[in-house]
Protein backbone atom coordinates (compact mmCIF):
# COMPACT_ATOMS: atom_id res chain seq x y z
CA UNK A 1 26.73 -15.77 -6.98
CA UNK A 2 26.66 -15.20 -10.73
CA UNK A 3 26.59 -11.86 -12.34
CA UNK A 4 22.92 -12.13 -13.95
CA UNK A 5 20.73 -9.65 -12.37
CA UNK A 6 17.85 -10.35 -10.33
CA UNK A 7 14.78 -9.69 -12.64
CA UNK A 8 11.92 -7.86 -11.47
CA UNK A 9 8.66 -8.25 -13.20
CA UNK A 10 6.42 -4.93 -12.15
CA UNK A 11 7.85 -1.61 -11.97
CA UNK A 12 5.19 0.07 -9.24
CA UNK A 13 5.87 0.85 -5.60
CA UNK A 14 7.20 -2.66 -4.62
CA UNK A 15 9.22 -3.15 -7.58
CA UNK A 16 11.25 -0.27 -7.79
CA UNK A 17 11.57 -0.53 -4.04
CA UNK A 18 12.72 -4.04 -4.41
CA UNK A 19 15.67 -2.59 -6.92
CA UNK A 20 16.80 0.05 -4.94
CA UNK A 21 16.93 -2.24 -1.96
CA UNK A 22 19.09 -4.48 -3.71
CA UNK A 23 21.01 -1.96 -5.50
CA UNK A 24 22.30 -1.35 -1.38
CA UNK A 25 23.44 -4.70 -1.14
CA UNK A 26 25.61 -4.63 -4.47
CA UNK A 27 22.85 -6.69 -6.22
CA UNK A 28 22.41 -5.73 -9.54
CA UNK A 29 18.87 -5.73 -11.31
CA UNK A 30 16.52 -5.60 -13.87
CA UNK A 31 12.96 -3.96 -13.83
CA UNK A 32 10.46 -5.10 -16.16
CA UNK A 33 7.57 -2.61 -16.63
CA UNK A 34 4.64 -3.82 -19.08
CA UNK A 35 3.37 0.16 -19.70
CA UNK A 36 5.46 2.32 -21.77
CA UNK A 37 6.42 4.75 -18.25
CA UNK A 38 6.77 3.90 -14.82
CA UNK A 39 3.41 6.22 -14.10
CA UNK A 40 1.05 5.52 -10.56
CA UNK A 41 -2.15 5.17 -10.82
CA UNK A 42 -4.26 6.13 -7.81
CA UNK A 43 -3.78 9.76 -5.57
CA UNK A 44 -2.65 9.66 -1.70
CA UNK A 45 -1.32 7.00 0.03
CA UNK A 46 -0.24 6.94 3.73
CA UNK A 47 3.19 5.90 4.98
CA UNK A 48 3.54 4.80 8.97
CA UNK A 49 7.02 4.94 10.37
CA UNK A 50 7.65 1.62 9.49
CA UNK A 51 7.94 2.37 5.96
CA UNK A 52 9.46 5.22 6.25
CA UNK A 53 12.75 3.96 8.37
CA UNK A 54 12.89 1.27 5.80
CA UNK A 55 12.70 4.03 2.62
CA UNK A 56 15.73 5.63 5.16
CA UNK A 57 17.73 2.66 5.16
CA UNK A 58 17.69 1.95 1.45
CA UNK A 59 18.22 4.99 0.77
CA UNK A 60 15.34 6.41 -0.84
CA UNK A 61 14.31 8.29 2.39
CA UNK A 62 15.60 11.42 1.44
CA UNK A 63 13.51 12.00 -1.85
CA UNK A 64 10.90 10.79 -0.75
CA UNK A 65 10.69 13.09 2.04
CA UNK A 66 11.48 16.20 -0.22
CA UNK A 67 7.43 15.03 -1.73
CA UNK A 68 6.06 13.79 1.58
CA UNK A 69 3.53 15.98 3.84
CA UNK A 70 4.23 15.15 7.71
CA UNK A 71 0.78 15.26 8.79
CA UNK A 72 0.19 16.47 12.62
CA UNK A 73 -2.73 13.93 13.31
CA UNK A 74 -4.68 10.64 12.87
CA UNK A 75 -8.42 10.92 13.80
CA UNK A 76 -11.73 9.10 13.21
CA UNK A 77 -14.91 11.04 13.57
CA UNK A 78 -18.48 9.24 13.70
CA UNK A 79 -19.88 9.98 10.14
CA UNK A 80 -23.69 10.65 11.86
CA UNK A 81 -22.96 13.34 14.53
CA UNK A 82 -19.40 14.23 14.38
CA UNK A 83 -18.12 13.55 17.29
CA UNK A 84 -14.23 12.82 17.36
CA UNK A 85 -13.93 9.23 18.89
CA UNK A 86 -10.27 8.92 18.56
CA UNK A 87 -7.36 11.19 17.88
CA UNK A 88 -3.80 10.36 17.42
CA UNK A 89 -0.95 13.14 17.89
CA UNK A 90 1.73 12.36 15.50
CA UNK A 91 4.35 14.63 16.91
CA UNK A 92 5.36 14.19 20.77
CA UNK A 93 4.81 11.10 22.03
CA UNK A 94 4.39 9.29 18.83
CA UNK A 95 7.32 10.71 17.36
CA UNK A 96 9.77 9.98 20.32
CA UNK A 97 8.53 6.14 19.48
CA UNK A 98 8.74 6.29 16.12
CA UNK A 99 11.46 8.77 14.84
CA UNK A 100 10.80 8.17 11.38
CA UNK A 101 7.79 10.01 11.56
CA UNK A 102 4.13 9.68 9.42
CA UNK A 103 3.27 11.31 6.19
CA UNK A 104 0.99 11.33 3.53
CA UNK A 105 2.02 11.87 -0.27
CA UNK A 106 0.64 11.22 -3.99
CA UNK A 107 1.17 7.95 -5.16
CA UNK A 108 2.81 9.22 -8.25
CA UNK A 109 5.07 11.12 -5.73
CA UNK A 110 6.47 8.25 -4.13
CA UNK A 111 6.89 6.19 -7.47
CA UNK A 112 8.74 9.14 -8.87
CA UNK A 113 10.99 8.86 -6.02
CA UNK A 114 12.06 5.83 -6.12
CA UNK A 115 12.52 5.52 -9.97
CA UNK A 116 15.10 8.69 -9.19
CA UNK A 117 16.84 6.33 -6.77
CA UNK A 118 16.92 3.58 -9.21
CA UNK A 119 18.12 6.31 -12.11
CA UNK A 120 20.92 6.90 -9.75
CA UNK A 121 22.29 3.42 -9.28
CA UNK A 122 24.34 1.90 -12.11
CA UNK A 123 23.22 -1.59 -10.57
CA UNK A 124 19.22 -1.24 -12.01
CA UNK A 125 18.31 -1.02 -15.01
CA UNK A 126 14.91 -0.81 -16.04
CA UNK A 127 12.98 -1.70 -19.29
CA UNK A 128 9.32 -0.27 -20.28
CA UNK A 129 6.58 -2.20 -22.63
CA UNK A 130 8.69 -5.13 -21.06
CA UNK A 131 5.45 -7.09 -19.41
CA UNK A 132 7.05 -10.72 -18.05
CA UNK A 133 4.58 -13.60 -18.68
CA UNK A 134 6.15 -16.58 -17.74
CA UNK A 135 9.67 -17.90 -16.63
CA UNK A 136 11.97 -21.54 -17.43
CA UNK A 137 14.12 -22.87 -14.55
CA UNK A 138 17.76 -23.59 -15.92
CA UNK A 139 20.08 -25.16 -13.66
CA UNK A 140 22.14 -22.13 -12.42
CA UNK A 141 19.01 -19.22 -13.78
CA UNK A 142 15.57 -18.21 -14.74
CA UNK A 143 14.84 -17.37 -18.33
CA UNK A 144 11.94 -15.02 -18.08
CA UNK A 145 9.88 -14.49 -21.20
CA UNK A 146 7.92 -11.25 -22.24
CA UNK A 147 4.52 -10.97 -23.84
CA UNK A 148 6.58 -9.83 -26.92
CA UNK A 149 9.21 -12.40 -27.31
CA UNK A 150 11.84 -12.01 -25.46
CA UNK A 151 13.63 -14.06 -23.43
CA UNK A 152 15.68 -12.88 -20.20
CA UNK A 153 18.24 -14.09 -18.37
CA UNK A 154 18.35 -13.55 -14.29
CA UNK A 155 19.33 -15.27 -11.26
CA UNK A 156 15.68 -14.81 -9.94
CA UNK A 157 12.69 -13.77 -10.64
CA UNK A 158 10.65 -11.48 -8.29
CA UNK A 159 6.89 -11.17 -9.14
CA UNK A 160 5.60 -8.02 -8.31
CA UNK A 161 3.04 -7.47 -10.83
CA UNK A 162 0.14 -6.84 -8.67
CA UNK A 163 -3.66 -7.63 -7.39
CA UNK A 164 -3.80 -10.02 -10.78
CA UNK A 165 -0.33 -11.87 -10.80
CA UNK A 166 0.41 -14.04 -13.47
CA UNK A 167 3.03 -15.21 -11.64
CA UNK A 168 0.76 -16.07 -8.48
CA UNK A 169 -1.18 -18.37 -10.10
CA UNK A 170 1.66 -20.78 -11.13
CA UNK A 171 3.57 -20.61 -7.57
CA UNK A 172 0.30 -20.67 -5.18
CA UNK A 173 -2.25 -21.50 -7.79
CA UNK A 174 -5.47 -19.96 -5.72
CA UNK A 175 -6.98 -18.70 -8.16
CA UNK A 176 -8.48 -14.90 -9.47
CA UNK A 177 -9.13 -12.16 -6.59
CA UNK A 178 -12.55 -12.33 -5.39
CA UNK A 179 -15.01 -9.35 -4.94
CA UNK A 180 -14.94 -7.65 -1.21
CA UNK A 181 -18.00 -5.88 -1.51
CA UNK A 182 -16.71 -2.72 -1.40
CA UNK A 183 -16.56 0.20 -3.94
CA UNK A 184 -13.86 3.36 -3.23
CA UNK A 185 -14.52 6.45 -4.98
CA UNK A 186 -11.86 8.76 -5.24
CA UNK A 187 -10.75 12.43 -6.20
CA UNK A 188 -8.68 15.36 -5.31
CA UNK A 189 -10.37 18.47 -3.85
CA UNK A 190 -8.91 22.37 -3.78
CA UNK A 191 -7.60 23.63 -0.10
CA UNK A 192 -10.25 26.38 -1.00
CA UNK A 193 -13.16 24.31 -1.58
CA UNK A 194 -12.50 22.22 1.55
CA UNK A 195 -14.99 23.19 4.40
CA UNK A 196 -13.19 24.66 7.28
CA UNK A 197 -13.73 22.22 9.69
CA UNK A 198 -12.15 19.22 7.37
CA UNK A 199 -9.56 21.61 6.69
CA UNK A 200 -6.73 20.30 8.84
CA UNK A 201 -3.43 19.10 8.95
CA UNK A 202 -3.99 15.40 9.47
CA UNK A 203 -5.68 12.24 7.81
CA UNK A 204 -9.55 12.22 9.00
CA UNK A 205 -11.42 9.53 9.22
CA UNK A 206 -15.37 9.93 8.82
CA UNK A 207 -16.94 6.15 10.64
CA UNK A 208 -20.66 5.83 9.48
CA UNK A 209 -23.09 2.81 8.66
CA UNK A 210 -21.53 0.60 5.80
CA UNK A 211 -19.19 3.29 4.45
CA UNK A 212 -16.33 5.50 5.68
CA UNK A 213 -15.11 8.50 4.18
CA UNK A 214 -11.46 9.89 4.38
CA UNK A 215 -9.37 12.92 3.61
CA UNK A 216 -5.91 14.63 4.56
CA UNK A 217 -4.00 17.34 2.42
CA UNK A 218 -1.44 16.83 -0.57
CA UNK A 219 0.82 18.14 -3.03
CA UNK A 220 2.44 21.20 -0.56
CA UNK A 221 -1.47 21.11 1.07
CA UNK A 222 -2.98 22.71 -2.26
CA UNK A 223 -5.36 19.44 -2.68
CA UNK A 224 -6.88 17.13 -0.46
CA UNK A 225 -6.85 13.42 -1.35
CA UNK A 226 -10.49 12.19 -1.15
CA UNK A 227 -11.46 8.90 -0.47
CA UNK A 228 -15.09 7.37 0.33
CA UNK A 229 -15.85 3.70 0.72
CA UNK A 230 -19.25 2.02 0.89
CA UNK A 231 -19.89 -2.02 1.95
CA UNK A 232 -22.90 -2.27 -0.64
CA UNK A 233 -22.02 -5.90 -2.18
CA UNK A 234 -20.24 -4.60 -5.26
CA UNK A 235 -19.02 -7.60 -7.43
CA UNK A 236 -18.33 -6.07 -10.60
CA UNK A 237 -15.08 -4.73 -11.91
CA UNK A 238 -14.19 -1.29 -11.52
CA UNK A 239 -10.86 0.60 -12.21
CA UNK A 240 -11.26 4.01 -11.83
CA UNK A 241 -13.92 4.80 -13.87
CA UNK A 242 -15.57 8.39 -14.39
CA UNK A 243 -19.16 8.39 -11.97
CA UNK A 244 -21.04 11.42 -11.42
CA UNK A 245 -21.12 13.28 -8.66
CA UNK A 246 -24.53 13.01 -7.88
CA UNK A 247 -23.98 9.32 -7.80
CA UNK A 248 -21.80 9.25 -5.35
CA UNK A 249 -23.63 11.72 -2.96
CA UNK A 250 -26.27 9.36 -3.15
CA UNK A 251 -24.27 6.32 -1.95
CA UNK A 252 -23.92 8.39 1.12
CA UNK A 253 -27.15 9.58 2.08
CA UNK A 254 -26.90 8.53 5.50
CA UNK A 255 -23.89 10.55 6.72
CA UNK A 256 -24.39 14.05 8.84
CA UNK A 257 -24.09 17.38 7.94
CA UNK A 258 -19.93 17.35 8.70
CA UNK A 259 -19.30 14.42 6.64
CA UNK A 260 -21.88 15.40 3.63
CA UNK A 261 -20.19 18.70 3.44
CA UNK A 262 -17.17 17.32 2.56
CA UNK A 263 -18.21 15.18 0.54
CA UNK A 264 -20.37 17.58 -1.55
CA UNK A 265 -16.98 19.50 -1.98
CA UNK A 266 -15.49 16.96 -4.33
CA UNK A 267 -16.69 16.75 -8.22
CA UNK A 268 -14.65 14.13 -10.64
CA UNK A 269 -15.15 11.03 -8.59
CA UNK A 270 -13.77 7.79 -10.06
CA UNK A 271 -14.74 4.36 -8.91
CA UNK A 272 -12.77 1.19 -8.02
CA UNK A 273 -14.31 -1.87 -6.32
CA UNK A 274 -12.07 -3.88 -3.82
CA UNK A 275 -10.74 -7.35 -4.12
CA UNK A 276 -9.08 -9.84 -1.84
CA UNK A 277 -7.47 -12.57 -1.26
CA UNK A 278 -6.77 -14.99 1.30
CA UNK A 279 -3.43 -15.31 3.07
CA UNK A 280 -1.52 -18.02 1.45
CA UNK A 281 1.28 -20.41 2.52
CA UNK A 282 3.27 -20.66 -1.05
CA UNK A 283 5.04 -17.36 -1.80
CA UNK A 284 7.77 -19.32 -3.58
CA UNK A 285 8.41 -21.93 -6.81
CA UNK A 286 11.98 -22.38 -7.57
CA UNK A 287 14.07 -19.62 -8.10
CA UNK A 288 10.54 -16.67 -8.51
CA UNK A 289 8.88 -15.65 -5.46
CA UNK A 290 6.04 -12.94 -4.88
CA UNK A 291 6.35 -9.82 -3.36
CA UNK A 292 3.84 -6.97 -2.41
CA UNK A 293 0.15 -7.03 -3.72
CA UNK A 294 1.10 -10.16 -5.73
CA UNK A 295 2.47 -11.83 -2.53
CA UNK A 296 -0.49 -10.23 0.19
CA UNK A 297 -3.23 -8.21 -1.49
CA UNK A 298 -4.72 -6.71 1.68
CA UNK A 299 -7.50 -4.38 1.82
CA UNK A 300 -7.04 -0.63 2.24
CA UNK A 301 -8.56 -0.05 5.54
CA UNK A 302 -4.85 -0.64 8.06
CA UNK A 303 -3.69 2.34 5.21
CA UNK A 304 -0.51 -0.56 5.17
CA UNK A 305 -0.17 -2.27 1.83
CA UNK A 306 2.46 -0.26 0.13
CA UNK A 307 4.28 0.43 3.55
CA UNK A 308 4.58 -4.04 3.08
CA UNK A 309 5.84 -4.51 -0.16
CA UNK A 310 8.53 -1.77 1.18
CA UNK A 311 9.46 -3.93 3.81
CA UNK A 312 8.67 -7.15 1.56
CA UNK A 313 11.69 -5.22 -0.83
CA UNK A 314 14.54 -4.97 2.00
CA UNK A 315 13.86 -8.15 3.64
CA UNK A 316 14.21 -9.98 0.23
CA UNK A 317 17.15 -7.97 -0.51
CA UNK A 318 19.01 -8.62 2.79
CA UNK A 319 18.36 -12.79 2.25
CA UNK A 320 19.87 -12.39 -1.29
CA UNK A 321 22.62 -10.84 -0.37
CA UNK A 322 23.11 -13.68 3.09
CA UNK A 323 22.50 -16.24 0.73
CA UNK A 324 24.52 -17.61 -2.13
CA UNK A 325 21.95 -19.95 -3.04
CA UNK A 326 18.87 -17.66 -4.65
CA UNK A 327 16.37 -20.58 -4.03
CA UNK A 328 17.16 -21.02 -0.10
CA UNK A 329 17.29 -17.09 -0.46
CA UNK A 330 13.49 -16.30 -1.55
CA UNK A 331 12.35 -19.35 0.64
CA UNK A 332 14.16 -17.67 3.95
CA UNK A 333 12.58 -14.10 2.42
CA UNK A 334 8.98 -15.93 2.36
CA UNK A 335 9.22 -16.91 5.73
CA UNK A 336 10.32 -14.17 7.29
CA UNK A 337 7.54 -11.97 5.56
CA UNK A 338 4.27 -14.48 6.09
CA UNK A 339 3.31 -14.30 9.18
CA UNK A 340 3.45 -10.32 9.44
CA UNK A 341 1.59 -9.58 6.53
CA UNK A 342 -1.17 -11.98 6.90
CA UNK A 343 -1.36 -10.38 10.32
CA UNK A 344 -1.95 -6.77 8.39
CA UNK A 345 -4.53 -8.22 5.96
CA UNK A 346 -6.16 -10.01 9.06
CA UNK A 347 -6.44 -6.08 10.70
CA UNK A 348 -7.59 -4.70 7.12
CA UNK A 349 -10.41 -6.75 7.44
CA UNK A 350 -11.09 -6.72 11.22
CA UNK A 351 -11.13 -2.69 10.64
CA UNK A 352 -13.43 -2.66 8.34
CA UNK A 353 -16.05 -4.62 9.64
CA UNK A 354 -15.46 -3.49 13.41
CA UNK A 355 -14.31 -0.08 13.30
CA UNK A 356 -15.04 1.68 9.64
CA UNK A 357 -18.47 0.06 8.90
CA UNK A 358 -20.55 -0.66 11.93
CA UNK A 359 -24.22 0.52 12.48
CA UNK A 360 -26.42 0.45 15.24
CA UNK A 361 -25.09 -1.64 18.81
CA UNK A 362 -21.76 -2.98 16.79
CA UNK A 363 -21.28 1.33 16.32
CA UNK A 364 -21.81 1.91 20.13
CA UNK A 365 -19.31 -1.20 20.71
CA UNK A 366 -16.92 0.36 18.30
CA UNK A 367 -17.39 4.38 19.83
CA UNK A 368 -16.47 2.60 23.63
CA UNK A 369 -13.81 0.77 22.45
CA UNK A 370 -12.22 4.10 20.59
CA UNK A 371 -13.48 6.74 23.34
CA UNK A 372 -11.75 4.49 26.33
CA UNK A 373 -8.41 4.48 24.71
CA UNK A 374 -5.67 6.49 25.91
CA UNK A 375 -2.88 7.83 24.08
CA UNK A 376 -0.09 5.37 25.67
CA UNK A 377 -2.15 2.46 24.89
CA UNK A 378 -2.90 3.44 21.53
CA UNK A 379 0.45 3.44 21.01
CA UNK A 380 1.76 -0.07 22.70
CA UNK A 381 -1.32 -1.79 20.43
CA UNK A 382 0.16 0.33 17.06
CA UNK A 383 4.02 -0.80 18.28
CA UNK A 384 3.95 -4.37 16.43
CA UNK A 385 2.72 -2.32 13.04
CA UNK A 386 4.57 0.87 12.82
CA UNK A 387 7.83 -0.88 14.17
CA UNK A 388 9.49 -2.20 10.61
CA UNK A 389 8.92 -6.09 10.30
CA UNK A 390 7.34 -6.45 13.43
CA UNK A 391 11.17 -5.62 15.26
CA UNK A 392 12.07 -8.58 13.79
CA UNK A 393 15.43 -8.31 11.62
């Protein structure tokens, strides 16, 4: 092994994961960053168990849990009349299975945790306005070069630089994202301007015709993270743009009274359509490999793509650290991470279409399938998700 570091190339959730990770293995390495701070963009994200044992085991667990809000429940309500068709206790049973637990915290949160973790290690170091645009192979390296010049010198390259990858396109070559359909609008409501009813401690799930609408409590339960989805053929590019309110109340004029009056409690939506991308074989060229959204872009609906690129981080860090050779490394990384995560964007999909968006006899189908399911076989179908890699080492 030579004493370059590994070089990183995005400094989000996956990236910073993927340096404290290998920080725990004695890896040294180096974060590139293309903003000028390693800020979040976004609100609440969800972690299952199987991200949080793995945030445990890299140490990161601990700060991370200092920000996190251990929510008491999961539950989807039909977004016409109501009606609660499923609800998962997150303490007892699930908790005996899982001892890692489930929580919800800000994006911004968890980023901010793990760039503490990689503060703390003299192994990462981490460079800002540092965006990596291409790399060389050289017989024992990469030589990475940024948008501004420079030219860096690592043992690998990781790419995890998101949805839009540079580096995707010259190891699997498929091409941009493509439009899902689906617009997300998103903002963060007051506890006090929550109605009572949605003002619980868990992560709600409103089911209605072609949408979905979510919500569960952040930052010490003073906000609640707000986020409503609708399948109405979006194609254009969105990115959190300012919409008005009344705009978004009227993408939801279907929903019941319970649902509406949740949603007419949130004011400062922003916008986002979804993109996706097929599962691909090629995760690997050389010494780079992908990891994360660059590696599996999945859609949000399994609430499971940064709880991936956490695992994608360990795994790739335990096959550097077995392997001497980098190359035979990332390809043993790759296939160890394939299968399972084109598994999870498989479910992101499946969810969406059979469980979040279904109208009329597909919503009747969906409502018997949730109301007949008990608690202990909720569980054994959730086991091969919220276990970390599948229970596969």
């Amino acid at each position: 092994m030579t004493g370059l570091p590994v070089l990183v190339a995005g400094g989000g959730i996956g990236g910073l994961a993927a340096a404290v990770s290998l920080a725990r293995k004695g890896i040294p390495s180096l974060v590139l960053e293309r903003n000028a701070a390693f800020d979040e963009i976004g609100a609440g994200i969800q972690l299952g168990p199987n991200a949080l044992a793995v945030l445990d085991a890299i140490g990161a667990g601990a700060r991370v849990r200092e920000r996190l809000i251990p929510v008491g429940h999961l539950e989807i309500r039909d977004a016409l009349d109501g009606r609660a068709l499923v609800r998962l206790d997150l303490r007892g049973a699930f908790r005996e299975r899982y001892r890692a637990g489930y929580g919800v915290i800000h994006r911004g949160d968890l980023l901010r945790a793990l760039h503490e973790s990689c503060l703390e290690s003299p192994l990462v170091a981490l460079a800002v306005n540092a965006e990596a645009v291409d790399w060389e192979e050289r017989p024992d390296r990469v030589e990475v070069r940024t948008a501004d010049g420079r030219r860096l010198q690592g043992r690998c390259v990781i790419a995890a630089d998101g949805l839009h990858s540079r580096f995707r396109q010259a190891i699997a070559g498929d091409g941009e994202p493509v439009p899902s359909g689906h617009a997300t609008y998103r903002c963060l409501i007051p506890a006090d301007r929550m109605p009572a009813a949605s003002r619980v401690d868990g992560a709600v799930l409103w089911a209605g015709p072609d949408c979905h609408l979510v919500h569960y409590p952040l930052k010490d339960r003073a906000v609640y993270n707000a986020v409503v989805t609708v399948n109405d053929g979006s194609a254009d590019t969105a990115r959190g743009e300012a919409v008005p309110d009344e705009e978004v109340r009227a993408r939801f004029d279907r929903i019941g009274a319970g649902a509406a009056a949740f949603l007419s409690a949130g004011t400062g939506w922003r916008r986002w359509t979804l993109r996706d991308r097929e599962p691909v074989a090629t995760w690997t060229k050389g010494r780079a490999a992908l990891l994360g959204d660059a590696a599996h872009p999945m859609l949000q609906y399994a609430a499971q793509g940064a709880c991936m690129a956490i695992e994608d981080a360990a795994a790739l860090a335990g096959h550097l650290a077995a392997q001497e050779d980098p190359q035979a490394a990332l390809d043993g990384y790759a296939a160890a991470r394939r299968e399972r995560t084109a598994r999870v964007q498989r479910l992101s999909r499946w969810m969406a279409a059979e469980v979040y968006h279904p109208a009329g006899t597909a919503a009747k189908r969906r409502d018997a399938m949730l109301l007949g399911l008990s608690e202990e076989r909720l569980l054994d179908h959730l086991a091969w998700l919220y276990t970390p890699f599948g229970g596969i080492a």
